[in-house]
PDB file of N, CA and C in Angstrom:
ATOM      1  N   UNK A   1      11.133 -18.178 -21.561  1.00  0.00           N
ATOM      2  CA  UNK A   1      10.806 -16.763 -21.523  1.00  0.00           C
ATOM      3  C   UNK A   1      12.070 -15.988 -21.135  1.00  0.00           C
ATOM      4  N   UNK A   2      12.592 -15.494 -21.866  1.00  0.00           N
ATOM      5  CA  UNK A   2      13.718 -14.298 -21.494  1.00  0.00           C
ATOM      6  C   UNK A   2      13.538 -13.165 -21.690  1.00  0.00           C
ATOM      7  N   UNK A   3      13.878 -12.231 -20.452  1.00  0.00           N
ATOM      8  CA  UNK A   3      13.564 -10.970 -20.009  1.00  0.00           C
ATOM      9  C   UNK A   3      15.016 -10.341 -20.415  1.00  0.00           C
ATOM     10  N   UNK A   4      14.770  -9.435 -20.851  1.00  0.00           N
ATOM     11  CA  UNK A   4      15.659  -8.010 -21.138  1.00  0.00           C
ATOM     12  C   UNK A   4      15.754  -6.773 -20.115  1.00  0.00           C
ATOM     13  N   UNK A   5      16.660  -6.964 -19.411  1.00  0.00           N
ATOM     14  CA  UNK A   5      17.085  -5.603 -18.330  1.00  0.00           C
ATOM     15  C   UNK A   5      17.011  -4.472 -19.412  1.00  0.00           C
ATOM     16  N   UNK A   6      16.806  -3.143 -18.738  1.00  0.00           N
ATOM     17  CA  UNK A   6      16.984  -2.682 -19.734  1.00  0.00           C
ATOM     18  C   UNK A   6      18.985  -1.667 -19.594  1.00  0.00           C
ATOM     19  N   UNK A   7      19.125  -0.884 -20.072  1.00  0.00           N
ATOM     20  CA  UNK A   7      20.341  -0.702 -20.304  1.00  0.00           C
ATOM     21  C   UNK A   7      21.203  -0.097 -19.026  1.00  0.00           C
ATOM     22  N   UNK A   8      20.760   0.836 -18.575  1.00  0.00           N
ATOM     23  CA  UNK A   8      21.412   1.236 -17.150  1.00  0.00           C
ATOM     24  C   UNK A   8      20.559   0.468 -15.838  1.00  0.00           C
ATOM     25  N   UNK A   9      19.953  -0.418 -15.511  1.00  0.00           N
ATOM     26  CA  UNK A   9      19.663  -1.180 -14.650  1.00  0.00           C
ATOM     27  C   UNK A   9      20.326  -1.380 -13.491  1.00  0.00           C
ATOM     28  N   UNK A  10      21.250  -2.305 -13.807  1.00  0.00           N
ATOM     29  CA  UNK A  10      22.372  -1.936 -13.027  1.00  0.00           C
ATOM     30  C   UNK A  10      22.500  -0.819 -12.032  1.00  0.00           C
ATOM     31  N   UNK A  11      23.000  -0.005 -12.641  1.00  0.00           N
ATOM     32  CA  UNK A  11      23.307   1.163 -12.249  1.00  0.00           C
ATOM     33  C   UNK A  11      22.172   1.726 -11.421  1.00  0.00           C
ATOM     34  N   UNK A  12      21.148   1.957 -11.905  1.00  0.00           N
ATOM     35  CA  UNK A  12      20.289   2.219 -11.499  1.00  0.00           C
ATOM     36  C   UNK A  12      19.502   1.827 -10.124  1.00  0.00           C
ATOM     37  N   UNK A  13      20.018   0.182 -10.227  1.00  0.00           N
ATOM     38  CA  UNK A  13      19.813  -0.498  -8.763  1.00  0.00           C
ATOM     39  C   UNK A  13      20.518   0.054  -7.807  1.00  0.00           C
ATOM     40  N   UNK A  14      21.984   0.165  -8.364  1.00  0.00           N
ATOM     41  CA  UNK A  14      22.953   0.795  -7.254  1.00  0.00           C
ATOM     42  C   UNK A  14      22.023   2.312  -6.554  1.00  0.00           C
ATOM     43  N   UNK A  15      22.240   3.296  -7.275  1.00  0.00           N
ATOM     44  CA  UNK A  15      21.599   4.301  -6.889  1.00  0.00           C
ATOM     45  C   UNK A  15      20.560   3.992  -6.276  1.00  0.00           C
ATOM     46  N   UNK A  16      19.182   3.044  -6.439  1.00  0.00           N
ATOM     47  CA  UNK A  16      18.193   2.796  -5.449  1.00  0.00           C
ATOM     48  C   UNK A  16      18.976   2.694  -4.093  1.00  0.00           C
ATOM     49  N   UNK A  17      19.855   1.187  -3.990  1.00  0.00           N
ATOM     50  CA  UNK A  17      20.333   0.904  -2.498  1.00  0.00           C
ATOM     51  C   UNK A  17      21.098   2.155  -2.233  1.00  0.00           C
ATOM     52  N   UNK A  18      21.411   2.713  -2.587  1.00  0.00           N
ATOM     53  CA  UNK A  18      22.219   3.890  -2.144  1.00  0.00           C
ATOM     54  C   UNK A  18      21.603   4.551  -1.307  1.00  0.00           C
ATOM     55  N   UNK A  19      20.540   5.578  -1.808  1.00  0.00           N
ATOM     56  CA  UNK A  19      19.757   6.387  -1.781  1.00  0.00           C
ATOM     57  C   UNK A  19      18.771   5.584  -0.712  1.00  0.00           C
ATOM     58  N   UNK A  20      18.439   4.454  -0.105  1.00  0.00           N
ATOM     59  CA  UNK A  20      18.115   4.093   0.691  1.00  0.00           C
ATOM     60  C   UNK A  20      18.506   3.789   1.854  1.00  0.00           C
ATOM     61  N   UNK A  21      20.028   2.900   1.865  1.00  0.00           N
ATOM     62  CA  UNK A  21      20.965   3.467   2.806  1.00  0.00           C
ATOM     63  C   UNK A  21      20.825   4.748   3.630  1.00  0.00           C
ATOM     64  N   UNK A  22      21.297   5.617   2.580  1.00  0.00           N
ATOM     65  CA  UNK A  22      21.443   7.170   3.208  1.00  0.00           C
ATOM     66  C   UNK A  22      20.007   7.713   3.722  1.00  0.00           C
ATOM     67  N   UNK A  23      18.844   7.440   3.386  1.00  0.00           N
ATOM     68  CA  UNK A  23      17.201   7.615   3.909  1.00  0.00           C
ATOM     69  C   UNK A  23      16.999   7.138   5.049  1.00  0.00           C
ATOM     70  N   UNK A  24      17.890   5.855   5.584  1.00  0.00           N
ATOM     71  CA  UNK A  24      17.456   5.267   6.776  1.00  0.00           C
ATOM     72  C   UNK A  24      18.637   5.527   7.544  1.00  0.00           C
ATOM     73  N   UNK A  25      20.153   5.952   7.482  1.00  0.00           N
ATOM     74  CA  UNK A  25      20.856   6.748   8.092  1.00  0.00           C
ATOM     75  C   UNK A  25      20.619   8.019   8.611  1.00  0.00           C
ATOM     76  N   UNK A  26      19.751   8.626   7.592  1.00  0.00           N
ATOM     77  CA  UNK A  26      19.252  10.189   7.965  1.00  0.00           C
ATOM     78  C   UNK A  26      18.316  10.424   9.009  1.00  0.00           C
ATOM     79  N   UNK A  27      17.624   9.262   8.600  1.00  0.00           N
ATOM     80  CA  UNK A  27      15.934   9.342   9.810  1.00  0.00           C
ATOM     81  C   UNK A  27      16.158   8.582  10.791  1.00  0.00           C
ATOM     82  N   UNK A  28      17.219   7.375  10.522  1.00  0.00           N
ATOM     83  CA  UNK A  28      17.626   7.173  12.589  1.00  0.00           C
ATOM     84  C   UNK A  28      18.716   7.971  12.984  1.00  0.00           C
ATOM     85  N   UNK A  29      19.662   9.001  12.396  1.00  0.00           N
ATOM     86  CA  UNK A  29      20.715  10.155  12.876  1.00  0.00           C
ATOM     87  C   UNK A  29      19.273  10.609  14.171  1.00  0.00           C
ATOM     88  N   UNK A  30      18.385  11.449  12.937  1.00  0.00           N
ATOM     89  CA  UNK A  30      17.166  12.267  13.341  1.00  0.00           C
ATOM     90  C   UNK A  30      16.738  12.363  14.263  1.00  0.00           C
ATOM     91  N   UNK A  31      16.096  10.810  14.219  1.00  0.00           N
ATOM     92  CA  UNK A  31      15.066  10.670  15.649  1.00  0.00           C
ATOM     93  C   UNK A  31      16.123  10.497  16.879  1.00  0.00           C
ATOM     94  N   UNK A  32      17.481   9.880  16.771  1.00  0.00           N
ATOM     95  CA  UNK A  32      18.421   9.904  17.892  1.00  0.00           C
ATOM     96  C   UNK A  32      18.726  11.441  18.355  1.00  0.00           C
ATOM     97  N   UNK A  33      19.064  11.910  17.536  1.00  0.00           N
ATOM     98  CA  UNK A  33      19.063  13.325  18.011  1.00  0.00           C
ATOM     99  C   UNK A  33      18.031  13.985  18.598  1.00  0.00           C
ATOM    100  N   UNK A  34      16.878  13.890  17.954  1.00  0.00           N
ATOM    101  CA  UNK A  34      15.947  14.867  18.117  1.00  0.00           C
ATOM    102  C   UNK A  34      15.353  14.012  19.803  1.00  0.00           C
ATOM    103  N   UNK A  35      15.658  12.877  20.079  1.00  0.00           N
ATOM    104  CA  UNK A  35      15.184  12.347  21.338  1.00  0.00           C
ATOM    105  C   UNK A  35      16.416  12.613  22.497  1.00  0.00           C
ATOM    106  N   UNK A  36      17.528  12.451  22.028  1.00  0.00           N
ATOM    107  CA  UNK A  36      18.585  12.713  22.680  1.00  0.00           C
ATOM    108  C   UNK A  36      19.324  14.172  23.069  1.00  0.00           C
ATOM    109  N   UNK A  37      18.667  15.061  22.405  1.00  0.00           N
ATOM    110  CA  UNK A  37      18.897  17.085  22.477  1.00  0.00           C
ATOM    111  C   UNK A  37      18.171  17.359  23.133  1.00  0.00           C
ATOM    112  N   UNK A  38      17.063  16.716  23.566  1.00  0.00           N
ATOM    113  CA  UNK A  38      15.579  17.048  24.243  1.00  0.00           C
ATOM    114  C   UNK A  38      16.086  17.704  26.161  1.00  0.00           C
ATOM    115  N   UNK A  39      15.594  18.801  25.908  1.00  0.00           N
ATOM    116  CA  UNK A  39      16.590  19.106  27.295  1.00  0.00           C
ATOM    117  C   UNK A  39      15.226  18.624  28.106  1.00  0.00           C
ATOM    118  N   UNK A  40      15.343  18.450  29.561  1.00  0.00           N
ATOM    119  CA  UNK A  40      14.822  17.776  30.775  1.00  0.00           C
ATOM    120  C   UNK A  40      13.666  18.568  30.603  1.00  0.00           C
ATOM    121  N   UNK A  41      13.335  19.732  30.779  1.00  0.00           N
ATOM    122  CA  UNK A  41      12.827  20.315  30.829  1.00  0.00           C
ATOM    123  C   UNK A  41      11.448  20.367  29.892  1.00  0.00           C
ATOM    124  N   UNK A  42      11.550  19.767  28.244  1.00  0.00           N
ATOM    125  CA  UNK A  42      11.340  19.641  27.310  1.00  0.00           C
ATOM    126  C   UNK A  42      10.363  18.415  27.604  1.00  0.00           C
ATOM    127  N   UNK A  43      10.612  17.197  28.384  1.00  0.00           N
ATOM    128  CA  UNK A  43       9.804  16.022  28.532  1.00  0.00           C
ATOM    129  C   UNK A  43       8.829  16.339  28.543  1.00  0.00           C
ATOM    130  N   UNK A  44       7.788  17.360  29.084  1.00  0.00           N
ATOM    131  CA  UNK A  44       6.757  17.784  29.345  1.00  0.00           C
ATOM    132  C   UNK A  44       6.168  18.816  28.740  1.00  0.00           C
ATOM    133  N   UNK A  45       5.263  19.084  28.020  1.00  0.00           N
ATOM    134  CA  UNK A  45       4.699  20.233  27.129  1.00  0.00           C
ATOM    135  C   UNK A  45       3.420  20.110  27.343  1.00  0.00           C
ATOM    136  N   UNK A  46       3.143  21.145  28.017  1.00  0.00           N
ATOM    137  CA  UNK A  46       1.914  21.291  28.142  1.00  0.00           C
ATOM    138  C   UNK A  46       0.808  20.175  29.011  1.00  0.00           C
ATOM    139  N   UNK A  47       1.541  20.213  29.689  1.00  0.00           N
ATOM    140  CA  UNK A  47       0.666  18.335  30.550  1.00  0.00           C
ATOM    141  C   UNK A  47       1.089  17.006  29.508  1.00  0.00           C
ATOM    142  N   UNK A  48       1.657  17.022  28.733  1.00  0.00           N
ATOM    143  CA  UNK A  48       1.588  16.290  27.949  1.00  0.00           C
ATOM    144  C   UNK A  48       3.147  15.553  28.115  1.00  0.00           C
ATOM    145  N   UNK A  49       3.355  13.947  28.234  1.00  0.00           N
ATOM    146  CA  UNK A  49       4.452  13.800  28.395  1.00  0.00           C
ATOM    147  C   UNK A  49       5.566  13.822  27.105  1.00  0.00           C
ATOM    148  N   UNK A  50       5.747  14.477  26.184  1.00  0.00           N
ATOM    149  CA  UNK A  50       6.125  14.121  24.889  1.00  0.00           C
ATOM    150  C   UNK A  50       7.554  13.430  24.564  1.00  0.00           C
ATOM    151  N   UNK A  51       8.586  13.880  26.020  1.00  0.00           N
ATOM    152  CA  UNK A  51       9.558  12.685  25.584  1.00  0.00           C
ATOM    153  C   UNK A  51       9.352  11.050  25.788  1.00  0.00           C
ATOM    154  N   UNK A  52       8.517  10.937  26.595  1.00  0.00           N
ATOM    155  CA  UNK A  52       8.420   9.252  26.592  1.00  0.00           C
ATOM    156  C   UNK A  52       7.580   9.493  25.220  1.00  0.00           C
ATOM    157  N   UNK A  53       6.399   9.948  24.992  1.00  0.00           N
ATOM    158  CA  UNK A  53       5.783   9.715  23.691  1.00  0.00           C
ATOM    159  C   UNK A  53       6.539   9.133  22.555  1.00  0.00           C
ATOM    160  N   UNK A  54       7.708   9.999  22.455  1.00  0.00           N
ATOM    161  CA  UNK A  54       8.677  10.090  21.288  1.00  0.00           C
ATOM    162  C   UNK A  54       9.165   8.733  21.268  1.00  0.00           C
ATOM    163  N   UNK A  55       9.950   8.484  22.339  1.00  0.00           N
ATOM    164  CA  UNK A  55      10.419   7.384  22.351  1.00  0.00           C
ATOM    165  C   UNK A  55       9.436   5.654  22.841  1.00  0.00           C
ATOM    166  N   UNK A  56       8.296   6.339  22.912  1.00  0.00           N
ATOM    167  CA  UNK A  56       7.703   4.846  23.050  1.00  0.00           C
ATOM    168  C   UNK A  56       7.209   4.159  21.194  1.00  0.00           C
ATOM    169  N   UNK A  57       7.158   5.880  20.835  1.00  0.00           N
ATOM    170  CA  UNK A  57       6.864   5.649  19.175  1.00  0.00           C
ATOM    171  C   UNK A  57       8.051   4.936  18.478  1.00  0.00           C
ATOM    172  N   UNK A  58       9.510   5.577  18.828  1.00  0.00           N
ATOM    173  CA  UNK A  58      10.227   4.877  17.730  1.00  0.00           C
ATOM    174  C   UNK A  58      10.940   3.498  18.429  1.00  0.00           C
ATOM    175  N   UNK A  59      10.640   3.151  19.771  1.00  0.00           N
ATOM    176  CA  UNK A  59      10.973   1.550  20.264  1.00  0.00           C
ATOM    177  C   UNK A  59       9.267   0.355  19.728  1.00  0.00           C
ATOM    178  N   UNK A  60       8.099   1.207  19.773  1.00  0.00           N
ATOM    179  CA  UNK A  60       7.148   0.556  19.244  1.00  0.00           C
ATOM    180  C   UNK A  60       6.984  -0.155  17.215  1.00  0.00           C
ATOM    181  N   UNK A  61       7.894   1.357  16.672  1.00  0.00           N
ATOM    182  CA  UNK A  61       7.809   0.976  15.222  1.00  0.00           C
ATOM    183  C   UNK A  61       9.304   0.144  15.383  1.00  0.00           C
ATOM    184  N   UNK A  62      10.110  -0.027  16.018  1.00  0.00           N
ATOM    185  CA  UNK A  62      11.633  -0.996  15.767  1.00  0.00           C
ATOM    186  C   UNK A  62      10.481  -2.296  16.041  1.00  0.00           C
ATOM    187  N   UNK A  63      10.230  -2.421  17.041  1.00  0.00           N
ATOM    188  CA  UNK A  63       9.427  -3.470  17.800  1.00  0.00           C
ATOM    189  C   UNK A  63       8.072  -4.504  16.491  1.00  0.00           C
ATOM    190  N   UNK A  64       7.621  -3.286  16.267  1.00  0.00           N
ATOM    191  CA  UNK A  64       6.156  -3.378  15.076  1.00  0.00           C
ATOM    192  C   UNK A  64       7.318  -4.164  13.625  1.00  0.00           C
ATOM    193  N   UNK A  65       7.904  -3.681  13.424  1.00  0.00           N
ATOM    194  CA  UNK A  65       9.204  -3.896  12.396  1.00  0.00           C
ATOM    195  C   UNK A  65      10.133  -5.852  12.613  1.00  0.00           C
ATOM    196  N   UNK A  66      10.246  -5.622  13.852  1.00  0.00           N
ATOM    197  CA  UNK A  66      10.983  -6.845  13.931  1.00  0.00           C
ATOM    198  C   UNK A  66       9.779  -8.035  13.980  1.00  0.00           C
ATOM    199  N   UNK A  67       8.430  -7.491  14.731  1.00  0.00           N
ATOM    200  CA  UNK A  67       7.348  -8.919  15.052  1.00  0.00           C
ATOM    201  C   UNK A  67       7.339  -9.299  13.437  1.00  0.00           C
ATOM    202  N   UNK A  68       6.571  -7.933  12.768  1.00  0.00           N
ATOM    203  CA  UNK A  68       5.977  -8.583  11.776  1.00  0.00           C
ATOM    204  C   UNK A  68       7.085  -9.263  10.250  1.00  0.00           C
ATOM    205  N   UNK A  69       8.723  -8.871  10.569  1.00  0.00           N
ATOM    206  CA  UNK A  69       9.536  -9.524   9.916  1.00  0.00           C
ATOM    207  C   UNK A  69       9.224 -11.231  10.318  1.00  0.00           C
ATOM    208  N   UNK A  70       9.052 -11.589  11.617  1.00  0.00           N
ATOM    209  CA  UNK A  70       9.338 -13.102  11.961  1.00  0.00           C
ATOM    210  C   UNK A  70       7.900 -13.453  11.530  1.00  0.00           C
ATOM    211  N   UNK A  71       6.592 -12.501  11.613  1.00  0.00           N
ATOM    212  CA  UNK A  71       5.105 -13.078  10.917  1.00  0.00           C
ATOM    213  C   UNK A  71       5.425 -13.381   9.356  1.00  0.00           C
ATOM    214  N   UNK A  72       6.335 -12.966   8.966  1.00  0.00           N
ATOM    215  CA  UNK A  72       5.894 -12.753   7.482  1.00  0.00           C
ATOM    216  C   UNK A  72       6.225 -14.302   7.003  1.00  0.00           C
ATOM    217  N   UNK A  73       6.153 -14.386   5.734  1.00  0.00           N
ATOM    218  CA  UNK A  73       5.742 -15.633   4.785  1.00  0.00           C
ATOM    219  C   UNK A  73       7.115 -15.513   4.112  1.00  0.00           C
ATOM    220  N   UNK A  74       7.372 -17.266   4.381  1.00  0.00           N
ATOM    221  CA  UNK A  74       8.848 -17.379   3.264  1.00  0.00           C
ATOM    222  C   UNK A  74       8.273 -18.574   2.220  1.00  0.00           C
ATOM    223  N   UNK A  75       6.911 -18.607   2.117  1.00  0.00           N
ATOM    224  CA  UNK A  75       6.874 -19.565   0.821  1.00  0.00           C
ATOM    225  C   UNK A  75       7.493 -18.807  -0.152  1.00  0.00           C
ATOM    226  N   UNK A  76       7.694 -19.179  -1.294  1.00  0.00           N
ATOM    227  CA  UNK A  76       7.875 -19.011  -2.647  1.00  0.00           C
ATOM    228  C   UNK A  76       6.479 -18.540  -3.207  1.00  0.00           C
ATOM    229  N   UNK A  77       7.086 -17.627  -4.307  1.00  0.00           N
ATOM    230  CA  UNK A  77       5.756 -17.488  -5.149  1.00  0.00           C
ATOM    231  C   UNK A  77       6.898 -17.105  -6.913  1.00  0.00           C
ATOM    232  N   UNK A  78       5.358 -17.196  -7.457  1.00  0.00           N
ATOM    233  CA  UNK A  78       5.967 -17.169  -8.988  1.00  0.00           C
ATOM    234  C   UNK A  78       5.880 -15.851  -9.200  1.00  0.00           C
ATOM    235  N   UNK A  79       6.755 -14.967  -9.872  1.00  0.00           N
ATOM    236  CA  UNK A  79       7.178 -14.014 -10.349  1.00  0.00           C
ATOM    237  C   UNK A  79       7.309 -14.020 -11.764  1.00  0.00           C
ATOM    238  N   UNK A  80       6.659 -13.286 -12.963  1.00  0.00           N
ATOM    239  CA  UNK A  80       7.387 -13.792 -14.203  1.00  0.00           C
ATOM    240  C   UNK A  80       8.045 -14.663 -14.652  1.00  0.00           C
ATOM    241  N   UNK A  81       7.325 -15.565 -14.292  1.00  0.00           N
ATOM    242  CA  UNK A  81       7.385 -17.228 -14.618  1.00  0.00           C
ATOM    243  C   UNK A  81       8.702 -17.952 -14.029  1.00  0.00           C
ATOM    244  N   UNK A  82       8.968 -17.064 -13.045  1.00  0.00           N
ATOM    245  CA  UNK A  82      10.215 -17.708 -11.910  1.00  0.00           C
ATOM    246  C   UNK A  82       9.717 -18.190 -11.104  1.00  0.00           C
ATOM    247  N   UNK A  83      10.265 -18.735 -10.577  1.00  0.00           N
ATOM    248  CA  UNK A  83       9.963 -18.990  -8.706  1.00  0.00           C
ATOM    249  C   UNK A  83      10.791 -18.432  -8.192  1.00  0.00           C
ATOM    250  N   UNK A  84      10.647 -17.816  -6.901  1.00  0.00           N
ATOM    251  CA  UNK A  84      11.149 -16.707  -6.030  1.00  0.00           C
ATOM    252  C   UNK A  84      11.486 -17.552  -4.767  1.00  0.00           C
ATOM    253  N   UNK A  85      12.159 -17.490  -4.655  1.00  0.00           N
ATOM    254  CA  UNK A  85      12.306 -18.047  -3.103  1.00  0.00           C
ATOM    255  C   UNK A  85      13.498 -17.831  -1.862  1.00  0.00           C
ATOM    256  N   UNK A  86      13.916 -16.466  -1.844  1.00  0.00           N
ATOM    257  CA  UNK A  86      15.170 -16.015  -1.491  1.00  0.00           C
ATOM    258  C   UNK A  86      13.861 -15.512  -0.325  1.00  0.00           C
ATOM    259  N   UNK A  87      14.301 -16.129   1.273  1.00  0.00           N
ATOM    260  CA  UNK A  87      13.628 -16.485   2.656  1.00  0.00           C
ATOM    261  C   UNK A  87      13.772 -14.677   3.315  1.00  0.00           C
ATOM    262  N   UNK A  88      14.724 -14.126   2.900  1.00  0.00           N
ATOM    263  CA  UNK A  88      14.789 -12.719   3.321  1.00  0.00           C
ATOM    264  C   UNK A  88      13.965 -12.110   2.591  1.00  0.00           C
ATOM    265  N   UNK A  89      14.031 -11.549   1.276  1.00  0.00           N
ATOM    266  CA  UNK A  89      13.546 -10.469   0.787  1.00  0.00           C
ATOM    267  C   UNK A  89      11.935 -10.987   1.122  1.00  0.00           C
ATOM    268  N   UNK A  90      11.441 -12.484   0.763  1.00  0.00           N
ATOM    269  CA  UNK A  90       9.997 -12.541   1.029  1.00  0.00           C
ATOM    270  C   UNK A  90       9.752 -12.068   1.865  1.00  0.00           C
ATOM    271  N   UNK A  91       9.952 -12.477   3.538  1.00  0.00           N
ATOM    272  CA  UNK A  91       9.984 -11.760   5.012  1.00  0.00           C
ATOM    273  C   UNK A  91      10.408 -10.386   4.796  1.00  0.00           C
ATOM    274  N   UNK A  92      10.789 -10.068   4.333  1.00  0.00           N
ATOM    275  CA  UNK A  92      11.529  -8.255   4.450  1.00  0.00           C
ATOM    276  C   UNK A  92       9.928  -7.211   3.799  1.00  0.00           C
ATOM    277  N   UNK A  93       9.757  -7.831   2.563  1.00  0.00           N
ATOM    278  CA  UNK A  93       8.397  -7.719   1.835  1.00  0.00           C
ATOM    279  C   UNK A  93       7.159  -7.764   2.328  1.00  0.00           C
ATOM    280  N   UNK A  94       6.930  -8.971   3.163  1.00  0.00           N
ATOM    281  CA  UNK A  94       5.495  -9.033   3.980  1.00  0.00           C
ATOM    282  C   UNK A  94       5.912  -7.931   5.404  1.00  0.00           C
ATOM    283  N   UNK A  95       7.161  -7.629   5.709  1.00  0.00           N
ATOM    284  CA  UNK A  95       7.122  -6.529   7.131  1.00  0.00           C
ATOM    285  C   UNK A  95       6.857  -5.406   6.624  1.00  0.00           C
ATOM    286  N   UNK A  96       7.351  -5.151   5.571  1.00  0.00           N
ATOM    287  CA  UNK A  96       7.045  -3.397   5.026  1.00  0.00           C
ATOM    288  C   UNK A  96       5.464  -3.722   4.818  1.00  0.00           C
ATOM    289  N   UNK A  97       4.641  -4.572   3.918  1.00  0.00           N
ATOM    290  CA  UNK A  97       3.498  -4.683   3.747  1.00  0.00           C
ATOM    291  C   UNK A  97       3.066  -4.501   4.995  1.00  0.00           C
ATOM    292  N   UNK A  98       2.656  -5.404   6.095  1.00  0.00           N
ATOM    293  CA  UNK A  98       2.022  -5.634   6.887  1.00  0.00           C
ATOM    294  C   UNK A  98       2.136  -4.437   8.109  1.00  0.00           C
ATOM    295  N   UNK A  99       3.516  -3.716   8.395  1.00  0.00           N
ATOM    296  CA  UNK A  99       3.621  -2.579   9.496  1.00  0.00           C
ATOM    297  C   UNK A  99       3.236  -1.632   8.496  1.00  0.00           C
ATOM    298  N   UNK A 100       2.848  -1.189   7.029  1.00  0.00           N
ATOM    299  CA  UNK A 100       2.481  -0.211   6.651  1.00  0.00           C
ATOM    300  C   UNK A 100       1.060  -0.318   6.710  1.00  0.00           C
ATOM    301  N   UNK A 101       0.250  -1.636   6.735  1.00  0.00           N
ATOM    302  CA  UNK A 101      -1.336  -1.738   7.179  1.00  0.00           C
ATOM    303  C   UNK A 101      -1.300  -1.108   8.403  1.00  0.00           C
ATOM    304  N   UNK A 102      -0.389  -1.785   9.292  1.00  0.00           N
ATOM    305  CA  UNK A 102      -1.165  -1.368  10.542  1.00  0.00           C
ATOM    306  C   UNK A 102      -0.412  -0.029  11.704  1.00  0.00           C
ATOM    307  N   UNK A 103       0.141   0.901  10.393  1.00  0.00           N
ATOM    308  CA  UNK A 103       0.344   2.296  10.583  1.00  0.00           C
ATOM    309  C   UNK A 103      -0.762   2.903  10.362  1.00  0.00           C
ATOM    310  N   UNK A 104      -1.844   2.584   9.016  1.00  0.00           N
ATOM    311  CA  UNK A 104      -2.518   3.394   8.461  1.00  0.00           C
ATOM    312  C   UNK A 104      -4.043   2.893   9.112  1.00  0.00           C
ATOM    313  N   UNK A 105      -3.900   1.307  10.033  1.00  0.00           N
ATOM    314  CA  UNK A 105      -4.832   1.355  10.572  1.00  0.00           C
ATOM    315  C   UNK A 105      -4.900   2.404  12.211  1.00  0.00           C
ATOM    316  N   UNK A 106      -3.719   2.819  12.486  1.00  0.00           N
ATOM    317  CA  UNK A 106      -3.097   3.010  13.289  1.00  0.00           C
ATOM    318  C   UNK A 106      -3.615   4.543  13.397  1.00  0.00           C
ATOM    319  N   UNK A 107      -3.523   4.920  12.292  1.00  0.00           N
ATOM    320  CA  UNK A 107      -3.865   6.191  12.058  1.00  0.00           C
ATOM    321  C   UNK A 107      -5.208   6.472  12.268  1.00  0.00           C
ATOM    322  N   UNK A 108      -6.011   5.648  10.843  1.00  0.00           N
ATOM    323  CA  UNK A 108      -7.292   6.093  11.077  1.00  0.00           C
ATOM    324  C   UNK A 108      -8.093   5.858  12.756  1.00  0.00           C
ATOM    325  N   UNK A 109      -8.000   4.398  13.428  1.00  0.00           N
ATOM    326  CA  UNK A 109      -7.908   4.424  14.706  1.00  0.00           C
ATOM    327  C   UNK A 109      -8.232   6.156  15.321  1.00  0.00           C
ATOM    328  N   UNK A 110      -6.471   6.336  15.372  1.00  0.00           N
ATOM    329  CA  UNK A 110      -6.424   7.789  16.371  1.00  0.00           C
ATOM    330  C   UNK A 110      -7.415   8.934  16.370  1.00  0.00           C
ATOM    331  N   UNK A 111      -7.414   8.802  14.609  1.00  0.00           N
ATOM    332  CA  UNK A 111      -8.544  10.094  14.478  1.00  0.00           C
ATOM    333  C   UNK A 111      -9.629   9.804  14.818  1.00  0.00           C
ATOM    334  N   UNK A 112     -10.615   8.855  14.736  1.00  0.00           N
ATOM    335  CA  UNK A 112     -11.506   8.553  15.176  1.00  0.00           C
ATOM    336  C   UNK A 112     -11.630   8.718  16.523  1.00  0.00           C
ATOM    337  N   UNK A 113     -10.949   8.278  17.531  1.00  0.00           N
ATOM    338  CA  UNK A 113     -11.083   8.100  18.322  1.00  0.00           C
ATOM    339  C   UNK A 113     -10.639   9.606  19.242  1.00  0.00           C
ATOM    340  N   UNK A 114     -10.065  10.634  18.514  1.00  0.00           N
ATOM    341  CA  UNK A 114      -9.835  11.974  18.641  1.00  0.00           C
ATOM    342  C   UNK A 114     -10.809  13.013  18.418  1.00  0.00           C
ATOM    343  N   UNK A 115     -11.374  12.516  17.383  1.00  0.00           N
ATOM    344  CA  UNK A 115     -13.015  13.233  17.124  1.00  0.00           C
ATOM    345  C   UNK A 115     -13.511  12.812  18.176  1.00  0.00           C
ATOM    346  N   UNK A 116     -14.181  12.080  18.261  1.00  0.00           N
ATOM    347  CA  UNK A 116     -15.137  11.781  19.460  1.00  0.00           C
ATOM    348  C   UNK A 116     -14.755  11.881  21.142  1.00  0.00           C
ATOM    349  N   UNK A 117     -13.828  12.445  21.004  1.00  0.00           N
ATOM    350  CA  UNK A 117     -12.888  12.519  22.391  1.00  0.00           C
ATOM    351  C   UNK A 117     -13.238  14.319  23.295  1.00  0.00           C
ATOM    352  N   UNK A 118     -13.680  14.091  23.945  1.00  0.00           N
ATOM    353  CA  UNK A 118     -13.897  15.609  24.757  1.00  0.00           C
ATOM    354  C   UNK A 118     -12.571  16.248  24.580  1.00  0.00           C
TER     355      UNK A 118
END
């Protein structure tokens, strides 16, 4: 079975990693800043502690990120009649899968539990 890339592919890959690079440079610049500008004063809004908040969120998703990289699965599987078996991207694949379940279980969770909350 032989597969045909198609003509700018290549290229095209480049620009993906690129453009991803620079997405995850931008949004940890972000959150460093936006946790690190936070004047003293700012920790607290309204009874509410929001600088630990901030930062328990983005040491919990590094944290959520690294467990479920070492949970994930390095069998092989067949791909268009390949076998796949490069031990990173599988693990890299099941962490985005698996911390994006349990963001969105994460989510629904909150609301629920926000409705019904005095």
């Amino acid at each position: 079975m032989n597969i045909v890339s198609p003509f700018f592919a290549d290229l095209m890959l480049g620009l993906m990693y690129l453009m991803l690079v620079v997405a995850l440079a931008v949004t940890g610049w972000s959150v460093w800043h936006t946790l690190r500008s936070r004047r003293k004063g700012d920790d607290i809004v309204n009874g509410v502690p929001a600088g630990r908040i901030g930062w328990c969120v983005a040491i919990g998703l590094v944290v959520c990120l690294v467990v479920t990289f070492l949970l994930g699965s390095s069998s092989p599987v067949m791909t268009n009649g390949v076998r796949f078996a490069d031990t990173f991207w599988l693990k890299t694949t099941d962490m985005f899968i698996y911390t994006s379940t349990l963001l969105i279980i994460g989510c629904f969770v909150s609301a629920i539990v926000s409705k019904f909350r005095s």
